[in-house]
PDB file of N, CA and C in Angstrom:
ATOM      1  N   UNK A   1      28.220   7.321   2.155  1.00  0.00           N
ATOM      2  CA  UNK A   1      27.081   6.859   2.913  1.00  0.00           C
ATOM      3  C   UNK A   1      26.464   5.656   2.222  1.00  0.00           C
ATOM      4  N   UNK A   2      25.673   5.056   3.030  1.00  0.00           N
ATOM      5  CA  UNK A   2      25.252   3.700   2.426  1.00  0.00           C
ATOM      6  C   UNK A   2      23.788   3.477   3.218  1.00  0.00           C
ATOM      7  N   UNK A   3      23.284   3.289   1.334  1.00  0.00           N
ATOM      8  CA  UNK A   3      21.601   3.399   1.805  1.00  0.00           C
ATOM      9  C   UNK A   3      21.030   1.982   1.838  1.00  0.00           C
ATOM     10  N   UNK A   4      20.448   2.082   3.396  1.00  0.00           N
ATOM     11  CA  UNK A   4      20.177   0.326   3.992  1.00  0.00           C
ATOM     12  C   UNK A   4      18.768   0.599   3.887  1.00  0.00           C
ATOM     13  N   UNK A   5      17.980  -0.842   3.973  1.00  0.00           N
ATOM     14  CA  UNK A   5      16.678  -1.555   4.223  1.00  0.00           C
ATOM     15  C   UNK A   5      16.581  -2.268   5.772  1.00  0.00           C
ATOM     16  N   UNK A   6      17.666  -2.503   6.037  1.00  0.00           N
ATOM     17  CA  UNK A   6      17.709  -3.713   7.090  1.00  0.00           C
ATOM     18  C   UNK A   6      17.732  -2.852   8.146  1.00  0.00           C
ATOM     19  N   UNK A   7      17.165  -3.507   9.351  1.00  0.00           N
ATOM     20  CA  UNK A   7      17.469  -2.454  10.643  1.00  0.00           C
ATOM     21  C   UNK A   7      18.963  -2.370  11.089  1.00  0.00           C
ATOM     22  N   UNK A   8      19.139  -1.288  11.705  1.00  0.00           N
ATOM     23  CA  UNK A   8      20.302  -0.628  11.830  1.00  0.00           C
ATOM     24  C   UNK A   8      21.092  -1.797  12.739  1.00  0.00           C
ATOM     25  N   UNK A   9      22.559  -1.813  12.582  1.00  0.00           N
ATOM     26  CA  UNK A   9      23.073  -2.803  14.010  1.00  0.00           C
ATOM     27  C   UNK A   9      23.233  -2.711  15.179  1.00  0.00           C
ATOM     28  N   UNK A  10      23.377  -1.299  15.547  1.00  0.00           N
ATOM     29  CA  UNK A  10      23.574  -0.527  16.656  1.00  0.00           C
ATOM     30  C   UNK A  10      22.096  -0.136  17.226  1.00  0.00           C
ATOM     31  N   UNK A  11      21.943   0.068  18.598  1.00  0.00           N
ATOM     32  CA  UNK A  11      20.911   0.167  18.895  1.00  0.00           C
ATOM     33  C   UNK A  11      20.642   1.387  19.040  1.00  0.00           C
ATOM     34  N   UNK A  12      21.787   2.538  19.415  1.00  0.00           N
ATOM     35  CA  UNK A  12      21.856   3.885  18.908  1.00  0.00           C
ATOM     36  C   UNK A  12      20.678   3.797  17.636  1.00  0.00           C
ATOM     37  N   UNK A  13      21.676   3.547  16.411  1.00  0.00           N
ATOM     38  CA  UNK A  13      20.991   4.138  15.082  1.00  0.00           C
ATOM     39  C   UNK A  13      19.581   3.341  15.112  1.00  0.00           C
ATOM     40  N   UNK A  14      19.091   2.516  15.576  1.00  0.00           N
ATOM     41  CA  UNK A  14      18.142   2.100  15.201  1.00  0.00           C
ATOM     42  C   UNK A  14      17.031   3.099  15.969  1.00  0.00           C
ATOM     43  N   UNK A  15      17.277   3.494  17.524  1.00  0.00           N
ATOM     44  CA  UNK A  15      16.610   4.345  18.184  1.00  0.00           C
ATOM     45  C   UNK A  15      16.459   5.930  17.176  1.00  0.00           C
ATOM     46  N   UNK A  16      17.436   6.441  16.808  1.00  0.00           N
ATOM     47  CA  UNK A  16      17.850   7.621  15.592  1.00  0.00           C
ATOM     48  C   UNK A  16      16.541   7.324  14.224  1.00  0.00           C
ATOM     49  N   UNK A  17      16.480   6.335  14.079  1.00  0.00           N
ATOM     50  CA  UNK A  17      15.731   5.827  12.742  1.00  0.00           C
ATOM     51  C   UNK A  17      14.287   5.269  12.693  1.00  0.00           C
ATOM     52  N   UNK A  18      13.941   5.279  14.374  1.00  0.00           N
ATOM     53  CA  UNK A  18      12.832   4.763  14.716  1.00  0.00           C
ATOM     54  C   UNK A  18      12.235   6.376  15.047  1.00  0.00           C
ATOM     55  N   UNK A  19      13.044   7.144  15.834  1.00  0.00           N
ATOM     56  CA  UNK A  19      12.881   8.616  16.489  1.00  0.00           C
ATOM     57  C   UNK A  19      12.076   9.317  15.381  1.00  0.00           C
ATOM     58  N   UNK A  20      12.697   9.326  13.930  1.00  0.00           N
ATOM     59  CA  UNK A  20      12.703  10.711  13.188  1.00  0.00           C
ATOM     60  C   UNK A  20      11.431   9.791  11.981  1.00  0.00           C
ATOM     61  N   UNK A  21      11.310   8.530  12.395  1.00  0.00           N
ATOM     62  CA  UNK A  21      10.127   8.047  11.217  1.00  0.00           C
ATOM     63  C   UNK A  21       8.579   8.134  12.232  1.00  0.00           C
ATOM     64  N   UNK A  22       8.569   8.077  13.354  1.00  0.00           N
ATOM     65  CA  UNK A  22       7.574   8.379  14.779  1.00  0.00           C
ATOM     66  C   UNK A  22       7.935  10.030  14.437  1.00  0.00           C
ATOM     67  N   UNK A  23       8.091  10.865  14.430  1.00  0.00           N
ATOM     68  CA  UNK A  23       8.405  12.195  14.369  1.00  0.00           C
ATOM     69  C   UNK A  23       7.461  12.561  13.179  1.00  0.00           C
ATOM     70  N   UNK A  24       7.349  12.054  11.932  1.00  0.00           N
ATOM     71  CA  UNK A  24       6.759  12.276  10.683  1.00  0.00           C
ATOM     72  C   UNK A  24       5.803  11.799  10.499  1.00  0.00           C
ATOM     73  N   UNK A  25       5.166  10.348  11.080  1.00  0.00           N
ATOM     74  CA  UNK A  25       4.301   9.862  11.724  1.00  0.00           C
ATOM     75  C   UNK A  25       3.331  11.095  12.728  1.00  0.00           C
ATOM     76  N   UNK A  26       3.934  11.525  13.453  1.00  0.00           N
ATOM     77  CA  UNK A  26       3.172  12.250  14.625  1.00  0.00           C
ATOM     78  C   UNK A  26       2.792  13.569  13.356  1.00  0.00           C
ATOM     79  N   UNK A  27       3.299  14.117  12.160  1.00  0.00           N
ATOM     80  CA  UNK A  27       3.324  15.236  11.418  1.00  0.00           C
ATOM     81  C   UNK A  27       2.325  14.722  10.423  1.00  0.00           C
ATOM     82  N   UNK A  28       1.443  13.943  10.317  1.00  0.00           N
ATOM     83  CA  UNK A  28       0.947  13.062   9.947  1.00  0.00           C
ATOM     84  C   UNK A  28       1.086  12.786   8.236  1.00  0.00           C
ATOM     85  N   UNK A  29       1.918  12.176   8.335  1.00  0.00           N
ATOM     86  CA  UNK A  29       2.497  11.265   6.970  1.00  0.00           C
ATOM     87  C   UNK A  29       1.746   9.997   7.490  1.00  0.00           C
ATOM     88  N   UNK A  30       1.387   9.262   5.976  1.00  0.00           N
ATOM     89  CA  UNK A  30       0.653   7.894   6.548  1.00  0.00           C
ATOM     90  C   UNK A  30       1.522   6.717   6.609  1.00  0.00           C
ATOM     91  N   UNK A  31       1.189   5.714   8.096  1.00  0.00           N
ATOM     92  CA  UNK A  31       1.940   4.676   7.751  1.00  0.00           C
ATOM     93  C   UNK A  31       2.353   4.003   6.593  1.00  0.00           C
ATOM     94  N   UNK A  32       3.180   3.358   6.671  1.00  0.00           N
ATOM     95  CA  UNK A  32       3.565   2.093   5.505  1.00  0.00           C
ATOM     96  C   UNK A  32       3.114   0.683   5.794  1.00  0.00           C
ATOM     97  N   UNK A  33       2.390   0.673   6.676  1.00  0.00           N
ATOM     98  CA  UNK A  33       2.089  -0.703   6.915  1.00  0.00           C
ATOM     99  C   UNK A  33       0.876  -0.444   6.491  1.00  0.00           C
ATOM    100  N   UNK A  34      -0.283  -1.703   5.847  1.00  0.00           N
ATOM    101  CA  UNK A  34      -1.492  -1.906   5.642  1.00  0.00           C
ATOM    102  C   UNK A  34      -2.481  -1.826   7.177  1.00  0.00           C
ATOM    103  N   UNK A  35      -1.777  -2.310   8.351  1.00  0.00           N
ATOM    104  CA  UNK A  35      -2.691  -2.710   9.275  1.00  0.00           C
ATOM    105  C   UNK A  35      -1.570  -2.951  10.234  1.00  0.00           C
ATOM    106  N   UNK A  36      -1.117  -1.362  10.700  1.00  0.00           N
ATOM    107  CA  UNK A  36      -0.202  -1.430  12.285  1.00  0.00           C
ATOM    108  C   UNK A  36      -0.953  -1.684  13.090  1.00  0.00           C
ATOM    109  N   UNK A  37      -0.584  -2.873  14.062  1.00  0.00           N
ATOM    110  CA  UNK A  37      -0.512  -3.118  15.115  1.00  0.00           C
ATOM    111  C   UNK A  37      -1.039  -2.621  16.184  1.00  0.00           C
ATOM    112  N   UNK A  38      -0.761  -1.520  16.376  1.00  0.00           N
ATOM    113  CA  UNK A  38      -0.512   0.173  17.364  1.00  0.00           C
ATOM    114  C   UNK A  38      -1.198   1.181  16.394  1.00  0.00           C
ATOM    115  N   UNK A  39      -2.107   2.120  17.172  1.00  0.00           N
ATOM    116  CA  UNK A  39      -1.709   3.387  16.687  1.00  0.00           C
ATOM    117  C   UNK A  39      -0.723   4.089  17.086  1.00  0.00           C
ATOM    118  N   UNK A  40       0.053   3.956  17.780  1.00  0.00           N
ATOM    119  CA  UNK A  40       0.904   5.065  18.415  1.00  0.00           C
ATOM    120  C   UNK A  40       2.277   4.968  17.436  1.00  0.00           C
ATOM    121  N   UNK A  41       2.499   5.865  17.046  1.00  0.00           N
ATOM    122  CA  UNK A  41       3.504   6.371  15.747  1.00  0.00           C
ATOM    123  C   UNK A  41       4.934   5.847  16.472  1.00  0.00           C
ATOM    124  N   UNK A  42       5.351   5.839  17.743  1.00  0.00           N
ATOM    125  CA  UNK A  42       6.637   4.547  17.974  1.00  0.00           C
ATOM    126  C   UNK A  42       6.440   3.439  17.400  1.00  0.00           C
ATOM    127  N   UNK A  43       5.599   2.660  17.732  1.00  0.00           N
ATOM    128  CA  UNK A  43       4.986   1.580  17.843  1.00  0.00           C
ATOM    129  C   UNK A  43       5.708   1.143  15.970  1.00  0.00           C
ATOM    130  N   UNK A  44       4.409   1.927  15.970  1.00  0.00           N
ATOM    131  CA  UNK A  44       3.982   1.968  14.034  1.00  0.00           C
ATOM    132  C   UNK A  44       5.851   2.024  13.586  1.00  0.00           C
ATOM    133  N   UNK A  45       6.518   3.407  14.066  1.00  0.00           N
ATOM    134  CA  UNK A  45       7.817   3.093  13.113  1.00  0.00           C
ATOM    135  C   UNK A  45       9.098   2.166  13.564  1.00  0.00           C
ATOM    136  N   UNK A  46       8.382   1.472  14.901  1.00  0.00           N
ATOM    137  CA  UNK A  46       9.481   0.258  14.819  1.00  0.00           C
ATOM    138  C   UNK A  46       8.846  -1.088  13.768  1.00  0.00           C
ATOM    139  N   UNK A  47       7.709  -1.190  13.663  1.00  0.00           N
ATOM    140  CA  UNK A  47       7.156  -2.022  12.968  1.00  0.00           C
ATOM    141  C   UNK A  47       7.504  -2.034  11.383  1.00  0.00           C
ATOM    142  N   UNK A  48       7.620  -0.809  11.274  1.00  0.00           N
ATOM    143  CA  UNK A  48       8.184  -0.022   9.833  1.00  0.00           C
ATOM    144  C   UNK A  48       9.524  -0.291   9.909  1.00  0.00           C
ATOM    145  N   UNK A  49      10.043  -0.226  10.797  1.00  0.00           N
ATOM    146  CA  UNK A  49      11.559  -0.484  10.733  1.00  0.00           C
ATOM    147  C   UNK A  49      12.329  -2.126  10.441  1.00  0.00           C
ATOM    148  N   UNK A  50      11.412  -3.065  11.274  1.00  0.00           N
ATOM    149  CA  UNK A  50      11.455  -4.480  11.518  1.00  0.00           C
ATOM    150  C   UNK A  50      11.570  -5.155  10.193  1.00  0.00           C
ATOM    151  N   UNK A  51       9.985  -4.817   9.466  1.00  0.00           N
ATOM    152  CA  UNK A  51       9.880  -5.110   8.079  1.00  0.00           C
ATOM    153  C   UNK A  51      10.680  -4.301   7.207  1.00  0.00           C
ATOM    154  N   UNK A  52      11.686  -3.720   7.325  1.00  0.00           N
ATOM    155  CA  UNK A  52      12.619  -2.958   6.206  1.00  0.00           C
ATOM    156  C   UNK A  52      11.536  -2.202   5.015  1.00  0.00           C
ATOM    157  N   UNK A  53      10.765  -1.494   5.825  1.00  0.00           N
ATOM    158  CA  UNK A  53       9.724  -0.871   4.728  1.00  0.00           C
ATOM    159  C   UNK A  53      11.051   0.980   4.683  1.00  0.00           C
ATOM    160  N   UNK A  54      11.238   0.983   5.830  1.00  0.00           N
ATOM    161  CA  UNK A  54      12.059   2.568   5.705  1.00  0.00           C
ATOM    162  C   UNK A  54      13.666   2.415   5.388  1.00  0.00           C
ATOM    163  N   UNK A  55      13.909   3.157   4.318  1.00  0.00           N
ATOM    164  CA  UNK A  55      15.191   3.740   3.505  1.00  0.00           C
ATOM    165  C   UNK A  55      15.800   4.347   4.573  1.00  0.00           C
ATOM    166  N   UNK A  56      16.951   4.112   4.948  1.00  0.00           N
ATOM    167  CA  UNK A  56      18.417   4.945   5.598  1.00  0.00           C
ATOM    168  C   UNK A  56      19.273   5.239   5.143  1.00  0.00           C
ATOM    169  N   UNK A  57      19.946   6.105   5.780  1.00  0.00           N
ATOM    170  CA  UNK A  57      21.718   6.177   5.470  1.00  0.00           C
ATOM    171  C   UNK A  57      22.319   6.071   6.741  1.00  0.00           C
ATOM    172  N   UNK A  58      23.567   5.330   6.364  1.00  0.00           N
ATOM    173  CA  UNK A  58      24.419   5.451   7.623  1.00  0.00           C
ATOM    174  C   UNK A  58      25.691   5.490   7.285  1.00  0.00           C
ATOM    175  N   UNK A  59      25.999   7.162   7.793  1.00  0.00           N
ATOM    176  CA  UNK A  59      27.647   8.043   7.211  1.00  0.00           C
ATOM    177  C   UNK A  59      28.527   7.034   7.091  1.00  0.00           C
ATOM    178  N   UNK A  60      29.296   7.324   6.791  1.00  0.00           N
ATOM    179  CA  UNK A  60      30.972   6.801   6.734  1.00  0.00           C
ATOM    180  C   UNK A  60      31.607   7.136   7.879  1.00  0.00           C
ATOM    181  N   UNK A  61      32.573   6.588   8.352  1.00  0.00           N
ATOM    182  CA  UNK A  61      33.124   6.332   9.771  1.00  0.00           C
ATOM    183  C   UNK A  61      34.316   7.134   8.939  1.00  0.00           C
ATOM    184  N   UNK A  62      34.967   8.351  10.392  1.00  0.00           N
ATOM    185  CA  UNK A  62      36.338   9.038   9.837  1.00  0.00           C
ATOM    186  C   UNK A  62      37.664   8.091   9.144  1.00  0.00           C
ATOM    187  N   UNK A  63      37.871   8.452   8.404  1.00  0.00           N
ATOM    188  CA  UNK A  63      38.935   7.545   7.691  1.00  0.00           C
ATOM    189  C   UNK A  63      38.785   6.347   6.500  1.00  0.00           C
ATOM    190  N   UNK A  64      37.636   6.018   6.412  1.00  0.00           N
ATOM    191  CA  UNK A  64      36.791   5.094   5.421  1.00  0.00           C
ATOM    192  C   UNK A  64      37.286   5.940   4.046  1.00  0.00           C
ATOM    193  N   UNK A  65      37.431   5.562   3.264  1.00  0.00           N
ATOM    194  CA  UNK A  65      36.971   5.952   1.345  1.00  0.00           C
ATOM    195  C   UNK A  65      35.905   6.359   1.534  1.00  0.00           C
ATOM    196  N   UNK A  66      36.070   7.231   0.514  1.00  0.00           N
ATOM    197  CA  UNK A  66      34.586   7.866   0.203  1.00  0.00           C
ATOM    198  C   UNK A  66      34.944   7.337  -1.639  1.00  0.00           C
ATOM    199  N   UNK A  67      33.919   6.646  -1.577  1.00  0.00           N
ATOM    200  CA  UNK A  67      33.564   6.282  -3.273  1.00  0.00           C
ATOM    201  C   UNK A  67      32.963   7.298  -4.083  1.00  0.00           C
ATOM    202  N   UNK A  68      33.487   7.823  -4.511  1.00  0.00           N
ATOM    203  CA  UNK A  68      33.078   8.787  -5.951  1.00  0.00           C
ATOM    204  C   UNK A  68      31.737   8.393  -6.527  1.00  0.00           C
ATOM    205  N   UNK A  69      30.511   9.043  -6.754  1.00  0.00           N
ATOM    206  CA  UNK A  69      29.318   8.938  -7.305  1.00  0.00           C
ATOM    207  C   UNK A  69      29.619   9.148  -8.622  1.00  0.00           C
TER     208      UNK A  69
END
């Protein structure tokens, strides 16, 4: 797996990564931004997402190496 900053390329994973940081948001964890935009916790974790403030992973595709830790 490989841990990104940048928004996802696919619009799948980026929806996946926007979903579950609005999810924790709504559980109320505090933004990462100084001064969102929005209150509304979508809003807030695409904004979070844009600026590469949120940590991901995105698996390995079947058949890839897996690099030894």
């Amino acid at each position: 797996m490989t841990v990104r900053k940048t928004a996802p390329d696919s619009q799948f994973a980026y929806v996946v990564v926007a979903s579950r940081r609005a999810r924790q948001l709504m559980a109320g964890a505090p933004p990462l931004l100084e001064n969102p935009k929005s209150r509304q916790p979508t809003r807030v974790a695409q904004q979070e997402l844009k600026k590469g403030l949120l940590e991901f992973e995105i698996p390995s595709e079947p058949g890839e190496e897996q690099e030894e830790e």
